[in-house]
Protein backbone atom coordinates (compact mmCIF):
# COMPACT_ATOMS: atom_id res chain seq x y z
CA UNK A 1 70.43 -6.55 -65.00
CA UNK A 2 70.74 -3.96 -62.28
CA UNK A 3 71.73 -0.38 -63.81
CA UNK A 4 75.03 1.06 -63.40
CA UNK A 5 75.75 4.15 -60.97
CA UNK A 6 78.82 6.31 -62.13
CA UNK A 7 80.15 7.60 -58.54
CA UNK A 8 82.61 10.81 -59.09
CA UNK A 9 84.31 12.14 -56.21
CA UNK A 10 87.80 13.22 -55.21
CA UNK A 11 87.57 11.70 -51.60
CA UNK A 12 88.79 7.73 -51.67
CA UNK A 13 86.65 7.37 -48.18
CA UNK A 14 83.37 8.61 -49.66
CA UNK A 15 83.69 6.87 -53.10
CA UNK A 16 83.69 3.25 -50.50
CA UNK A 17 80.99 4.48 -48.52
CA UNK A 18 78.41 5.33 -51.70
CA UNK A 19 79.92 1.84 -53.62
CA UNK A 20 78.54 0.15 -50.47
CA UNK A 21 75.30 2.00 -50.08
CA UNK A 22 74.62 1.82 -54.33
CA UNK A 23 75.46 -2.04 -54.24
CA UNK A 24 72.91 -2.62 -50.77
CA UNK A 25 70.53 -0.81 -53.15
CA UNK A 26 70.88 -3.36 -56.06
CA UNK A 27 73.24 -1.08 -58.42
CA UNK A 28 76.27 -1.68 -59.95
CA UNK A 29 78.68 0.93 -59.25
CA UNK A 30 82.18 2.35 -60.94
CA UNK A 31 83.87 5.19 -59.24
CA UNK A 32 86.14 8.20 -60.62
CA UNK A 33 88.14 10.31 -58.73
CA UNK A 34 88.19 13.21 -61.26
CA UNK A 35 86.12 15.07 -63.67
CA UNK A 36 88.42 13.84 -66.47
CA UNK A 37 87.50 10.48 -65.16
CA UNK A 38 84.38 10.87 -64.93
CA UNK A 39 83.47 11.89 -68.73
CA UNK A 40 85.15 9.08 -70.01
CA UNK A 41 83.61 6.61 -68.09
CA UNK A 42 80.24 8.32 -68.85
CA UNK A 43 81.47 7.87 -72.78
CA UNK A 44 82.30 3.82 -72.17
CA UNK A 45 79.19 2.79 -71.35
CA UNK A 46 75.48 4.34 -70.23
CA UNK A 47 74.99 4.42 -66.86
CA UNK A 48 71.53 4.82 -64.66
CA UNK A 49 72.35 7.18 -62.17
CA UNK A 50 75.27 9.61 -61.84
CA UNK A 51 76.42 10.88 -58.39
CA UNK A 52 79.06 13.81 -58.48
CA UNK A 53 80.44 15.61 -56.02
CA UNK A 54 80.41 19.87 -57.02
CA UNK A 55 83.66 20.60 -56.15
CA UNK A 56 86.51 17.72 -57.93
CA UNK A 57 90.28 18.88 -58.37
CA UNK A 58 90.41 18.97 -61.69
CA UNK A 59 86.97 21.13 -62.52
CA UNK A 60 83.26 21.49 -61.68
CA UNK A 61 81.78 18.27 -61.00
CA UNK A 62 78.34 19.76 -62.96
CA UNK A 63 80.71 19.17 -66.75
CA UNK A 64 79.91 15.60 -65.52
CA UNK A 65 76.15 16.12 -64.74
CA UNK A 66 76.15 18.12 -68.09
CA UNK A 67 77.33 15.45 -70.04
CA UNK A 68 74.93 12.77 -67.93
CA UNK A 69 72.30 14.90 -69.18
CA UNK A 70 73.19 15.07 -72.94
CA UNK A 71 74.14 11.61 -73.51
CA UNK A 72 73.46 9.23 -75.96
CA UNK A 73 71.18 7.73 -73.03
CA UNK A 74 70.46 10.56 -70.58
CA UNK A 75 70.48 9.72 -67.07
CA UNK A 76 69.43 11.83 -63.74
CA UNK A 77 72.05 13.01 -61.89
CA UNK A 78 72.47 13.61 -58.48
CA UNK A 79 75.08 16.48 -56.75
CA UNK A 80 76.95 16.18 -53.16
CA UNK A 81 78.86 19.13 -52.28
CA UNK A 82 80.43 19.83 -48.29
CA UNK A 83 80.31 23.59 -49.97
CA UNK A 84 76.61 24.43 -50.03
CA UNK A 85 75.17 28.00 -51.09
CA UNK A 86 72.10 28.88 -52.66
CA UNK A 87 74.39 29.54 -55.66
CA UNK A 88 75.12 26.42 -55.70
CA UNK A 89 72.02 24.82 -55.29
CA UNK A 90 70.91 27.07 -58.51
CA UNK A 91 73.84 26.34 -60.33
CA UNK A 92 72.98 22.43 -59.77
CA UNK A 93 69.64 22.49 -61.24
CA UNK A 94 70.57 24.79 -63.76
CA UNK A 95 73.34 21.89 -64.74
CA UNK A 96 70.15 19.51 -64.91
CA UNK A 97 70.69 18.12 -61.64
CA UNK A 98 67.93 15.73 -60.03
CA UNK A 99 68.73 16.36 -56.71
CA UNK A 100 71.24 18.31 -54.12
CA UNK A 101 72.55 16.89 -51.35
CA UNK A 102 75.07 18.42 -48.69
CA UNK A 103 78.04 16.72 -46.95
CA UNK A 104 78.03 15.06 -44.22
CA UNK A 105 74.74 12.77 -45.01
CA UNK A 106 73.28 9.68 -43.64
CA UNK A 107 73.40 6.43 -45.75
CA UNK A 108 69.26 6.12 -45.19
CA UNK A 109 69.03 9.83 -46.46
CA UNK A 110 70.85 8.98 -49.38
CA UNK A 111 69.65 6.02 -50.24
CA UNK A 112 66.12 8.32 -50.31
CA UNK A 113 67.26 10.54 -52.50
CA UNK A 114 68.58 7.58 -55.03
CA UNK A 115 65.11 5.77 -54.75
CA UNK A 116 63.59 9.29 -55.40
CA UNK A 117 65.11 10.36 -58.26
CA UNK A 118 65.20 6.89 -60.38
CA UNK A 119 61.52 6.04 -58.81
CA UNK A 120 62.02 3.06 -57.11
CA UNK A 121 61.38 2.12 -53.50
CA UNK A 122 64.37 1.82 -51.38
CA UNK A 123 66.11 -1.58 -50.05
C-alpha cells in the first residue's frame, strides 16, 4: 500500500499542484487548508510524509510538523514557505523539520526533496 502524504496549505492552487506531483510519485495524498485541519487529520490516521506550508491563517504551520514528529508513528516532515529567512530556516529544523523548501519551486525539485527525505528514488 503506498503511504499517505498529509498536504497542509492555505493556497487551494498549490494544495492541486503537490496532490498531483505526490500521486505521480506513488503516494496517497489528503490535503488541509488549516493548521486546525491539519492536526486532526494527523490524529485520524498515520501518515508517511507531511508537507506544511510555514505560514497557514490560523497559526504556524511547524504545530503541524511538531505533532508529525511526536506521533504515535512519527513521520518526516517537510516545510514550504514564500517567506524565507534564516530565522525561519532555524525555526524549521528546530520544529524537527526534514527539509526547507521556498516558494515558487519546480515539481522535479520537489519531487527531490520528497524522494530525499523518505529515501526512495524518484518516479
Amino acid at each position: 500500500m503506498p503511504g499517505l502524504v498529509l498536504v497542509v496549505d492555505d493556497e487551494a492552487d498549490l494544495r492541486v499542484t503537490y496532490e498531483r506531483l505526490l500521486r505521480r510519485q506513488g503516494y496517497r495524498v489528503v490535503c488541509a487548508d488549516s493548521r486546525r485541519q491539519g492536526l486532526f487529520l494527523l490524529e485520524s490516521e498515520p501518515v508517511t510524509l507531511v508537507v506544511s506550508d510555514l505560514r497557514l491563517p490560523d497559526g504556524d504551520g511547524l504545530d503541524v510538523v511538531r505533532a508529525a514528529r511526536t506521533a504515535p508513528v512519527p513521520a518526516p516532515a517537510i516545510v514550504v514557505t514564500g517567506f524565507p529567512s534564516a530565522e525561519s530556516r532555524q525555526a524549521a529544523m528546530a520544529a524537527g523539520a526534514s527539509a526547507f523548501v521556498v516558494k515558487p519551486f519546480s515539481a522535479s525539485g520537489l519531487a527531490q526533496v520528497v524522494s530525499r527525505v523518505l529515501g526512495s528514488p524518484p518516479l
